[in-house]
C-alpha atoms as a PDB file:
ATOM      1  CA  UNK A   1      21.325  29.214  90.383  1.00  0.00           C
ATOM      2  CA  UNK A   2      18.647  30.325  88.341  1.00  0.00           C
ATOM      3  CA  UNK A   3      21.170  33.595  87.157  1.00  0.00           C
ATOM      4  CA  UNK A   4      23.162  30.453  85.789  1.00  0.00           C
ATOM      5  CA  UNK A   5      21.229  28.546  84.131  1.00  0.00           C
ATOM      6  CA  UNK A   6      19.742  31.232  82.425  1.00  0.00           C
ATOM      7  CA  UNK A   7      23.016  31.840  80.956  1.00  0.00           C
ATOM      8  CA  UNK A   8      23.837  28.484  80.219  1.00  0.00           C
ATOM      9  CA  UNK A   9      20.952  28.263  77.705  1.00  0.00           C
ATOM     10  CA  UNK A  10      21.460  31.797  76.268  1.00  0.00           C
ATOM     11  CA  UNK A  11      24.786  30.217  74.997  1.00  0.00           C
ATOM     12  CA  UNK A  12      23.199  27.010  74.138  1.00  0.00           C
ATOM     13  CA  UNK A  13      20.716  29.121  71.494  1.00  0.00           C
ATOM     14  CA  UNK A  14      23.711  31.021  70.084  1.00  0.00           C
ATOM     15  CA  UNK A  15      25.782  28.515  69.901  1.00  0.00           C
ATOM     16  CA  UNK A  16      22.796  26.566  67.860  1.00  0.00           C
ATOM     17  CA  UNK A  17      21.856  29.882  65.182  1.00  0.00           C
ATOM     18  CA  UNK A  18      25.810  30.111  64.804  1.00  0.00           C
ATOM     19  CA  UNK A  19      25.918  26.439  63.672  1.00  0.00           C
ATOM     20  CA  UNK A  20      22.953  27.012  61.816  1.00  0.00           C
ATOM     21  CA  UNK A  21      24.864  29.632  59.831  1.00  0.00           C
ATOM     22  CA  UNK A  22      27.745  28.034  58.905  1.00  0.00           C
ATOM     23  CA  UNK A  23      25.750  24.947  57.837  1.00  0.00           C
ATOM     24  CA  UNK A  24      23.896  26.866  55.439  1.00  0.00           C
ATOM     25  CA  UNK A  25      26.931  28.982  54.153  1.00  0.00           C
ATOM     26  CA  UNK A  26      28.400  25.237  53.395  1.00  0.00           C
ATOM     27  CA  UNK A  27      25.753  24.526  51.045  1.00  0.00           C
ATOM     28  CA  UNK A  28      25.155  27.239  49.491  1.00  0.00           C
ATOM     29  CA  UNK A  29      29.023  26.900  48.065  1.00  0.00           C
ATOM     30  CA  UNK A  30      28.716  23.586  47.586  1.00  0.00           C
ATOM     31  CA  UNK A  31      25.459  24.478  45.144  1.00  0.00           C
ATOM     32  CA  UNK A  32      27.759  27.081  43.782  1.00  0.00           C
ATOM     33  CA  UNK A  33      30.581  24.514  43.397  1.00  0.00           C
ATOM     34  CA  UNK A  34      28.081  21.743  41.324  1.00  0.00           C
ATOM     35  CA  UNK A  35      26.451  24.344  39.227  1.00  0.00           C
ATOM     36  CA  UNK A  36      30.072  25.691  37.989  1.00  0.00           C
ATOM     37  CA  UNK A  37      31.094  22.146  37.490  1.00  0.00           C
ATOM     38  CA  UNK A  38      28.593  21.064  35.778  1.00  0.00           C
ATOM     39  CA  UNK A  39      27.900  24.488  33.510  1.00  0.00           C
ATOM     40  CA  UNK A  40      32.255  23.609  32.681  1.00  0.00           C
ATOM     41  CA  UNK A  41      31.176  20.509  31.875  1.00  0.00           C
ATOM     42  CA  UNK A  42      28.413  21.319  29.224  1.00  0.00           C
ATOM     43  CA  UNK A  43      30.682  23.713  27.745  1.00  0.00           C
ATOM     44  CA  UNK A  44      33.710  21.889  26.922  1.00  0.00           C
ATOM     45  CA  UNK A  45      31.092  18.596  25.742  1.00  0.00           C
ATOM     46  CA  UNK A  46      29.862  21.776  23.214  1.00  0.00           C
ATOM     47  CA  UNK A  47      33.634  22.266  22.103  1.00  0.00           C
ATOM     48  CA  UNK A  48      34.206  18.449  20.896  1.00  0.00           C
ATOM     49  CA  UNK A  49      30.212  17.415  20.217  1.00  0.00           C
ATOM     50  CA  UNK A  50      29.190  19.799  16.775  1.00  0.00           C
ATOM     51  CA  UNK A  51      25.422  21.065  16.724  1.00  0.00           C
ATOM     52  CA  UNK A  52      22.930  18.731  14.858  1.00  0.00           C
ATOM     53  CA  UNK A  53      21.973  20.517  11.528  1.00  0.00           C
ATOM     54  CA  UNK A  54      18.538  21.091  11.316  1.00  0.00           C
ATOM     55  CA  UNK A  55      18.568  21.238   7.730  1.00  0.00           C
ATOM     56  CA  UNK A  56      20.099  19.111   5.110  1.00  0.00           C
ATOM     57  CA  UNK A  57      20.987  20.849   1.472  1.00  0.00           C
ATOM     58  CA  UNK A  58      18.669  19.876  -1.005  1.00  0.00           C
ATOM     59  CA  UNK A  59      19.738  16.964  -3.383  1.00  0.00           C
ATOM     60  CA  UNK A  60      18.067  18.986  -6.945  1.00  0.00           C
ATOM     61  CA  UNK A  61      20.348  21.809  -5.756  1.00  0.00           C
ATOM     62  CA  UNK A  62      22.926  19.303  -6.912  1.00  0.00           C
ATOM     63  CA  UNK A  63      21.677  18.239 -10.348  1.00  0.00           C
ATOM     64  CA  UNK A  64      21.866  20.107 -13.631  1.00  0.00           C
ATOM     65  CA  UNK A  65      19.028  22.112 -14.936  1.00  0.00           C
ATOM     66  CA  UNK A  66      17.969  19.678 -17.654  1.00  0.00           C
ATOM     67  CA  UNK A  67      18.428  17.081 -14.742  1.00  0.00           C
ATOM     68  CA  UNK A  68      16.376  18.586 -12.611  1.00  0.00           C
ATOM     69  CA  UNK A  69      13.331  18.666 -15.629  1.00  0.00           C
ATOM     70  CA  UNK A  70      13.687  14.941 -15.940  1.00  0.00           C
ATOM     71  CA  UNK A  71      13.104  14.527 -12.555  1.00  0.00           C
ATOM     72  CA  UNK A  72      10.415  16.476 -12.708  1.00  0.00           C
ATOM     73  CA  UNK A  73       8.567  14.805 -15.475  1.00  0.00           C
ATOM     74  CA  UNK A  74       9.348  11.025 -14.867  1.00  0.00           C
ATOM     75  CA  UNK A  75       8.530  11.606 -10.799  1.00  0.00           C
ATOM     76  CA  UNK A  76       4.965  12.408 -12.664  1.00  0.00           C
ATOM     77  CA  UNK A  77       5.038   9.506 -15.365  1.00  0.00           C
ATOM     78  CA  UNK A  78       2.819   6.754 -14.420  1.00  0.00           C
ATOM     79  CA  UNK A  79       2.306   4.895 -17.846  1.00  0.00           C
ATOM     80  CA  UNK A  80       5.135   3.352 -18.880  1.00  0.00           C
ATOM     81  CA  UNK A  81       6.680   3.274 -22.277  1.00  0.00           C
ATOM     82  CA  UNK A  82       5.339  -0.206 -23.413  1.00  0.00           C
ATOM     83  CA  UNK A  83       1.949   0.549 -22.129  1.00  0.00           C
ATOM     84  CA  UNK A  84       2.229   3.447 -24.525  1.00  0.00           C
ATOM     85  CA  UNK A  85       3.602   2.103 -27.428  1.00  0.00           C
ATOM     86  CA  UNK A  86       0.746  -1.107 -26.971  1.00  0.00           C
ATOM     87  CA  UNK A  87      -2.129   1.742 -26.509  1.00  0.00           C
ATOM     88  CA  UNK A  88      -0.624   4.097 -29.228  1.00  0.00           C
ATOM     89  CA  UNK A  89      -0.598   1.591 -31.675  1.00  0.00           C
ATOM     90  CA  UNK A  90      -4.150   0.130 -30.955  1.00  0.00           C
ATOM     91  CA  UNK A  91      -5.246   3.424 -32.177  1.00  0.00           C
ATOM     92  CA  UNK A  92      -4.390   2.662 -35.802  1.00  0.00           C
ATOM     93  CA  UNK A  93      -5.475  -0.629 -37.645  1.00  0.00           C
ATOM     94  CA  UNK A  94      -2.524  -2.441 -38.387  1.00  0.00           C
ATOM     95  CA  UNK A  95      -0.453   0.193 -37.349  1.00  0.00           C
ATOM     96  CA  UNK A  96       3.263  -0.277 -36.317  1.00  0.00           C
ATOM     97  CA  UNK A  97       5.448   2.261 -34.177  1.00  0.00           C
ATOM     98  CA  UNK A  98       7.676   4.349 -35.720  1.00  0.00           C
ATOM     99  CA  UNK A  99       8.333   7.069 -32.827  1.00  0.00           C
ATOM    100  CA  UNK A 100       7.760   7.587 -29.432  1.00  0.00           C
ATOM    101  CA  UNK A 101       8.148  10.393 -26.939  1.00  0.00           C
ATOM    102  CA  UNK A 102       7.686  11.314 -23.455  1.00  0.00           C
ATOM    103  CA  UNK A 103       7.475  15.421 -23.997  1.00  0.00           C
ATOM    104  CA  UNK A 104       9.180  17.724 -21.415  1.00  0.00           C
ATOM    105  CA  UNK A 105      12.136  15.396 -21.378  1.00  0.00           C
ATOM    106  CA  UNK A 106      14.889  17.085 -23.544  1.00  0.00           C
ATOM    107  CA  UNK A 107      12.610  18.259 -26.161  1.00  0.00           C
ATOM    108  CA  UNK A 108      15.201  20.527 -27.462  1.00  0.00           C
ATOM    109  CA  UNK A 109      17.433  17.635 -28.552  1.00  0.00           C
ATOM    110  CA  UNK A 110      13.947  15.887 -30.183  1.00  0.00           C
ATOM    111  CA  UNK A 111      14.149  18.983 -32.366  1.00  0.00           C
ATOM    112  CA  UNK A 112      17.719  18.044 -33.926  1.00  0.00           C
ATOM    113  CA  UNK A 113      16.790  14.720 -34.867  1.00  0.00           C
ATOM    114  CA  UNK A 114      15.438  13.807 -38.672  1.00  0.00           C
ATOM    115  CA  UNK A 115      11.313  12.526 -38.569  1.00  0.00           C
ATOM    116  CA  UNK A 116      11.202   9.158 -40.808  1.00  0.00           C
ATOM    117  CA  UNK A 117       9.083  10.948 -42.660  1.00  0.00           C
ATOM    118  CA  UNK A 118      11.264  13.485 -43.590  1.00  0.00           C
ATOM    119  CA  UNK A 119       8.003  16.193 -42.965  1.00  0.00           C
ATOM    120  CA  UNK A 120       9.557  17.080 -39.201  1.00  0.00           C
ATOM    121  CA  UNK A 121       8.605  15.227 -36.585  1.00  0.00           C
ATOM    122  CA  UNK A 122       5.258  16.202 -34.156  1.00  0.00           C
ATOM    123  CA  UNK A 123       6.671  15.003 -31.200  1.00  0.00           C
ATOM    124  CA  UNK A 124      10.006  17.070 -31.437  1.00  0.00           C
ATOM    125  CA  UNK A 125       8.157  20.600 -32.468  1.00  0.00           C
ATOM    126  CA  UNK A 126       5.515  19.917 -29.228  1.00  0.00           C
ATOM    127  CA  UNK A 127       5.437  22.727 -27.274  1.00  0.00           C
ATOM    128  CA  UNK A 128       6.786  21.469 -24.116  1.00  0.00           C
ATOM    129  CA  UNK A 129       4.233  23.000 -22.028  1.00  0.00           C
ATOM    130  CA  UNK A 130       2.282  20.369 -23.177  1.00  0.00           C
ATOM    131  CA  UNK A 131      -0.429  22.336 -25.131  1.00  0.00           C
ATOM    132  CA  UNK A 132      -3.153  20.394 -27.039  1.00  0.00           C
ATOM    133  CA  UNK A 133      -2.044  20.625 -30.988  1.00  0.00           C
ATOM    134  CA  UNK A 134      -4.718  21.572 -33.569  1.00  0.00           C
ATOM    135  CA  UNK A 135      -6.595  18.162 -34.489  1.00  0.00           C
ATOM    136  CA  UNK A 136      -6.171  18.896 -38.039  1.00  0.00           C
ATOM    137  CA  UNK A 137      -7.984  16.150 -40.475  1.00  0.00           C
ATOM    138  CA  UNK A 138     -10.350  13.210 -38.648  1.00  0.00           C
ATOM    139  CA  UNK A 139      -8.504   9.687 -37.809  1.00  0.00           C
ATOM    140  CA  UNK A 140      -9.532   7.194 -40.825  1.00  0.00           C
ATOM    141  CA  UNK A 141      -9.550   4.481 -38.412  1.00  0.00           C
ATOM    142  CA  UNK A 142     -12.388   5.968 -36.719  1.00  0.00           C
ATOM    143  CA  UNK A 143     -11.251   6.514 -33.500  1.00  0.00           C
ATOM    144  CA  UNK A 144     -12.441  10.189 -33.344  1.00  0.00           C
ATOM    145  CA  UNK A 145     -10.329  10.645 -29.701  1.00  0.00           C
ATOM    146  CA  UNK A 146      -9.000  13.829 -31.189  1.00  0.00           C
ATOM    147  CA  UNK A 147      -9.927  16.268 -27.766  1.00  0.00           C
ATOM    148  CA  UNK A 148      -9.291  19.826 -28.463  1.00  0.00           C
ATOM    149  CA  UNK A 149     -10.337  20.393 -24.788  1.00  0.00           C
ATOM    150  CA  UNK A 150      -7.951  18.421 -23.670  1.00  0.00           C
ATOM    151  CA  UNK A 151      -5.051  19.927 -21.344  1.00  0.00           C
ATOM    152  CA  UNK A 152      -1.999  17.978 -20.968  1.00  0.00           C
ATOM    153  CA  UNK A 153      -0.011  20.713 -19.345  1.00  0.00           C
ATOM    154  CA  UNK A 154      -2.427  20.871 -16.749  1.00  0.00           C
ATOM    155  CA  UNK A 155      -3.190  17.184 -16.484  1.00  0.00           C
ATOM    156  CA  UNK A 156       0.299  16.050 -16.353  1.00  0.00           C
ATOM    157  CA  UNK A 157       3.219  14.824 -18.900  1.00  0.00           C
ATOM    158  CA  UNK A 158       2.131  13.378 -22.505  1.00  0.00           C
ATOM    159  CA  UNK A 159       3.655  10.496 -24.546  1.00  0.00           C
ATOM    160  CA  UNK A 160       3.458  11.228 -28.314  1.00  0.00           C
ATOM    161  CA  UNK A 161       3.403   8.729 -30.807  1.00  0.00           C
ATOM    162  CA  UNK A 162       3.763   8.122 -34.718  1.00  0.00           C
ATOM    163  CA  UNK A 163       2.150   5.363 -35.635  1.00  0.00           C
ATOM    164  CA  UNK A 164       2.448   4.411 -39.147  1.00  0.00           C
ATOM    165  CA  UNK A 165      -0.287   2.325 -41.932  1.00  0.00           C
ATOM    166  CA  UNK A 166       1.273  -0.631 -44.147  1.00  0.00           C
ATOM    167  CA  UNK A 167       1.988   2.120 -46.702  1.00  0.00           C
ATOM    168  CA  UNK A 168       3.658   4.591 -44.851  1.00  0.00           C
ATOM    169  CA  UNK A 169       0.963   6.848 -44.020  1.00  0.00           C
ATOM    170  CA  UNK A 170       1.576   8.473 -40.448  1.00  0.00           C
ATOM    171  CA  UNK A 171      -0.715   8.943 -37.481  1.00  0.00           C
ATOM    172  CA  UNK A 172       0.077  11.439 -34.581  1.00  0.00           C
ATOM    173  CA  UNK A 173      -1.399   9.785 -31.560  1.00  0.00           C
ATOM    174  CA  UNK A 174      -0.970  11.618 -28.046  1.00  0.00           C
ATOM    175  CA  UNK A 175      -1.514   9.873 -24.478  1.00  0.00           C
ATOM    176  CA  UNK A 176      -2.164  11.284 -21.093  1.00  0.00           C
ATOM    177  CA  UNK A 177       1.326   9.830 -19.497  1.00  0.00           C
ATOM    178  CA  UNK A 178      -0.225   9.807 -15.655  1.00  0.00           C
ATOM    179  CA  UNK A 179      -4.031   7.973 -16.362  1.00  0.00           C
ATOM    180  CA  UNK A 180      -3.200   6.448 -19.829  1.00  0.00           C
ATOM    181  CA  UNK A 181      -5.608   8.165 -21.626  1.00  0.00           C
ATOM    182  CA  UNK A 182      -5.816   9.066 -25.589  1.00  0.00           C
ATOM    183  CA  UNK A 183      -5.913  12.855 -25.774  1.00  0.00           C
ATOM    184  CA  UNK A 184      -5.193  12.645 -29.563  1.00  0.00           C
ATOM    185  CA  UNK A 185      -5.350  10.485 -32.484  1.00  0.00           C
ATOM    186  CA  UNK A 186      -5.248  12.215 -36.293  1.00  0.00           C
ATOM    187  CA  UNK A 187      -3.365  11.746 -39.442  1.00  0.00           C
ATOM    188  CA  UNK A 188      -0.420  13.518 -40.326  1.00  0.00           C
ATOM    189  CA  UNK A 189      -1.952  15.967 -42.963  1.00  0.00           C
ATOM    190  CA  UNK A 190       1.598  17.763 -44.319  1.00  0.00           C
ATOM    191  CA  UNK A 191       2.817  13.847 -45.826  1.00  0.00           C
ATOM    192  CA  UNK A 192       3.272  13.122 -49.592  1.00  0.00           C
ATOM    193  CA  UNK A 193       3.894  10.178 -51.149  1.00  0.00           C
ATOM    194  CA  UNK A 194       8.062  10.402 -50.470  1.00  0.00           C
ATOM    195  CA  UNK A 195       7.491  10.681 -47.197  1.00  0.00           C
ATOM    196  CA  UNK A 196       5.319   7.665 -47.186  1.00  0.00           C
ATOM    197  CA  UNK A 197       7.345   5.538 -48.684  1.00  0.00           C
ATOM    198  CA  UNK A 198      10.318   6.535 -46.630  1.00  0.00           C
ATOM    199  CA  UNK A 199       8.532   5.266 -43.799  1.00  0.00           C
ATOM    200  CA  UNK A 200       7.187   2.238 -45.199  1.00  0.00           C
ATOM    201  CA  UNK A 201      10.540   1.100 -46.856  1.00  0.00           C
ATOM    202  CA  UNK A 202      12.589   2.352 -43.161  1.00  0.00           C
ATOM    203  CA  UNK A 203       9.569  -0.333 -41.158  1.00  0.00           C
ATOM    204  CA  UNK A 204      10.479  -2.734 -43.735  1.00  0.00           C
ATOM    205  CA  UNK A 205      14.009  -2.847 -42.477  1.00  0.00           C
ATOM    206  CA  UNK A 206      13.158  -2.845 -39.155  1.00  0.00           C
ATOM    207  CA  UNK A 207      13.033  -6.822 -38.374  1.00  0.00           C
ATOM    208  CA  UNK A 208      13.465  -5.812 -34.270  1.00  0.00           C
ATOM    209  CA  UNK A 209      10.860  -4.348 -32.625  1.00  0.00           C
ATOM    210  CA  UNK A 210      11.106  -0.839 -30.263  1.00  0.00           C
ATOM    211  CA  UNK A 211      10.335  -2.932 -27.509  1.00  0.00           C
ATOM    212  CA  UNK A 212      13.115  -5.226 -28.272  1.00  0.00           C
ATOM    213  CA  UNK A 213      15.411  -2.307 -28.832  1.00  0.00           C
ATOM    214  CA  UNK A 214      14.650  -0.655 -25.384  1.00  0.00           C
ATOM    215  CA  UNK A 215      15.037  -4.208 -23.903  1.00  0.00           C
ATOM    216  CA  UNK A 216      18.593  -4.178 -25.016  1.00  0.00           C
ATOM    217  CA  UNK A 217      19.057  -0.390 -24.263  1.00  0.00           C
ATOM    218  CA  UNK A 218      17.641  -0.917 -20.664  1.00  0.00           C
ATOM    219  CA  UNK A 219      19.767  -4.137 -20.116  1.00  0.00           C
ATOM    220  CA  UNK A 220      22.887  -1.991 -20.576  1.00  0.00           C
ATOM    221  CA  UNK A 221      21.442   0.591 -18.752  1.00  0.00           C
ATOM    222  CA  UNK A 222      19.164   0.503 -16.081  1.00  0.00           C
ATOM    223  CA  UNK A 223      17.124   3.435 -16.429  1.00  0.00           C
ATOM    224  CA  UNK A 224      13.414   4.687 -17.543  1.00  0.00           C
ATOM    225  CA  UNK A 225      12.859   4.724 -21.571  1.00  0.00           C
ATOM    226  CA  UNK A 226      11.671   8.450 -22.668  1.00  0.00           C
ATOM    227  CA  UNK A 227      11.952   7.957 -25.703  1.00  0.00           C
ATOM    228  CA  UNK A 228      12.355   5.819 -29.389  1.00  0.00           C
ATOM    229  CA  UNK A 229      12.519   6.486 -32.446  1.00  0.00           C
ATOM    230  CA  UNK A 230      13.210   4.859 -36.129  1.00  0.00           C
ATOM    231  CA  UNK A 231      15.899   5.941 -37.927  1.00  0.00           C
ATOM    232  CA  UNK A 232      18.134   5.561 -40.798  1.00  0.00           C
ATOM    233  CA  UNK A 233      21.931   4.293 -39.932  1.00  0.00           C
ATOM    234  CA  UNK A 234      23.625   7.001 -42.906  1.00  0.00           C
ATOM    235  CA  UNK A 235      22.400   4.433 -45.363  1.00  0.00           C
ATOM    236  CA  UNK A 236      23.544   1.566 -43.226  1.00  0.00           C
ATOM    237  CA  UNK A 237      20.266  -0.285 -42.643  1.00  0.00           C
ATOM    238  CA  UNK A 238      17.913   1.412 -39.765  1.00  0.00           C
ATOM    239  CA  UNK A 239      18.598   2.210 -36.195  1.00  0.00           C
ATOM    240  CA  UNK A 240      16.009   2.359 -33.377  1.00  0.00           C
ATOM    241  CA  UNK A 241      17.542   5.543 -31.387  1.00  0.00           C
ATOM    242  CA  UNK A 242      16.438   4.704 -27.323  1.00  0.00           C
ATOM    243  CA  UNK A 243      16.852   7.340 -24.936  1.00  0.00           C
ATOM    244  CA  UNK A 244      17.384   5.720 -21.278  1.00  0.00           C
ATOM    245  CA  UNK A 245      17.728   7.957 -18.094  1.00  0.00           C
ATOM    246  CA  UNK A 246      19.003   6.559 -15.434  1.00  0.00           C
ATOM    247  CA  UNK A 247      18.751   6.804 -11.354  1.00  0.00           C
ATOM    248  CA  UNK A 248      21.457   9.547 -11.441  1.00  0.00           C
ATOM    249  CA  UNK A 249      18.566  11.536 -13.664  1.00  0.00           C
ATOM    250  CA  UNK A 250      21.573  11.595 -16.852  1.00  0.00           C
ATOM    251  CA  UNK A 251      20.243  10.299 -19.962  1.00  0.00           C
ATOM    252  CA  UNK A 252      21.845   8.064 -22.673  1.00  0.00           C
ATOM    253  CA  UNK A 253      21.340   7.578 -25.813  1.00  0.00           C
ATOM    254  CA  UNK A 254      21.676   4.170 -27.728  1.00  0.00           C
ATOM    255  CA  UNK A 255      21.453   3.227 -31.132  1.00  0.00           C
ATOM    256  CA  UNK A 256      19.975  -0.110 -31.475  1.00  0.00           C
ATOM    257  CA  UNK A 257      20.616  -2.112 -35.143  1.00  0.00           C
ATOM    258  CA  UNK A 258      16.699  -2.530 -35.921  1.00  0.00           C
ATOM    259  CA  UNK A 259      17.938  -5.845 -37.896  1.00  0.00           C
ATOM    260  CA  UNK A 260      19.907  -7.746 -34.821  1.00  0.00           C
ATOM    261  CA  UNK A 261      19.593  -5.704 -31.825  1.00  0.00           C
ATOM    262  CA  UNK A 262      23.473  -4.819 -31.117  1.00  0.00           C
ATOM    263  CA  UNK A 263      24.006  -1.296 -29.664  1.00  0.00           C
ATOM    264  CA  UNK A 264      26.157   0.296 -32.434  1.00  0.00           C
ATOM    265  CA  UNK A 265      26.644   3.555 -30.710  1.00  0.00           C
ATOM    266  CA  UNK A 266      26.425   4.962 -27.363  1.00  0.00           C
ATOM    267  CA  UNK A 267      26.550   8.495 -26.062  1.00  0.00           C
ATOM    268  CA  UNK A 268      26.178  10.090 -22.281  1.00  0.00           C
ATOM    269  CA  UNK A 269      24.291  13.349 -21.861  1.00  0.00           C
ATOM    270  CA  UNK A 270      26.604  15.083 -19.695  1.00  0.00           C
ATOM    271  CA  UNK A 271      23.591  17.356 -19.255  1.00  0.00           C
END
């Protein structure tokens, strides 16, 4: 009896470790089975799903090289162009615009174009590093804000002005383009008496204003003004010549009738 029983739960434990066994031999392949499925799974989402980029291309690598400058300079502009023209011209008694320039911003094509004065104009020959110029003869208005020490290159971009006397008489005038500053005020020492009155009889033409002119150039462009300038029309009366560039950082040039303000030519920089 006891013989028996003994038996009976010898059988009873091996019968128990044997289920044991197979119970854990079932998981462990069903663990197998979910981890295959689901590693499947994660690779065929990988096929249809692309990887996120973790970089984007650069939007100057896109734009042209005199694009690019532009950029560059008007991200740094903080003084706009009438603000400017209104502090250029309060540097000289009585003194009306003839020319102004935001310098780094296709200088090269401010070389090409004919001064008013027929001497060359400053603001096209300005080294566009922005390096001070010599401060040559002392302002007769008495401003004495010539600053040799000055360094626009360093201190950011520069708007250079001509500002010109009742008679023609030409002052270059220079203005810190980020805190509004004067760096420079001085006349023109290389003009003669042509030149003068070339200037005077080309302001006396000039019923618009360069305001008004970039008004009308902005209105058919939206854009930043870099630049203005008086002009003669090839004996046709004067011109204010705008320069506009707009949000695609492409510049265009307009020129404005100084007498009624119609745009009589337009032209793209493709640039």
């Amino acid at each position: 009896m006891n013989s028996a029983s003994s038996r009976s739960r010898t059988l009873k434990a091996v019968g128990a470790l044997g289920m044991a066994a197979a119970t854990a031999v079932l998981m462990t392949g069903c663990g197998q089975s979910s981890d295959s499925a689901t590693s499947a799974a994660t690779s065929e989402a990988a096929k249809v799903v692309p990887q996120k980029q973790t970089t984007s291309p650069s939007a100057s690598a896109q734009l042209t090289e005199d694009q690019q400058e532009r950029k560059k300079v008007l991200d740094a502009t903080k003084v706009t162009f009438d603000d400017a023209a209104t502090t250029a011209t309060g540097e000289v008694a009585g003194g009306k615009l003839v020319d102004l320039d935001l310098e780094g911003v296709d200088d090269d094509d401010k070389d090409e174009s004919p001064s008013p004065t027929g001497s060359g104009s400053p603001t096209g020959s300005a080294d566009p590093t922005g390096s001070a110029s010599p401060t040559g003869s002392a302002s007769p208005t008495g401003t004495g804000t010539s600053s040799p020490s000055a360094s626009p290159g360093a201190d950011g971009p520069v708007w250079a002005a001509e500002v010109a006397e009742k008679d023609g008489t030409v002052h270059t005038v220079r203005i810190n383009a980020v805190d509004g500053k004067v760096i420079e005020a001085r006349v023109d020492a290389d003009q003669d008496a042509d030149d003068k009155k070339q200037t005077a009889d080309l302001l006396a033409r000039a019923t618009q204003t360069p305001q008004q002119a970039a008004k009308v150039a902005t209105e058919k462009k939206k854009g930043t003004v870099t630049s203005v300038g008086l002009d003669d029309n090839e004996g046709d009366g004067a011109i204010w010549q705008v320069d506009v560039v707009g949000s695609d950082w492409k510049k265009t040039t307009f020129d404005v009738d100084a007498k009624n303000d119609t745009i009589v030519r337009e032209e793209t920089d493709k640039d």
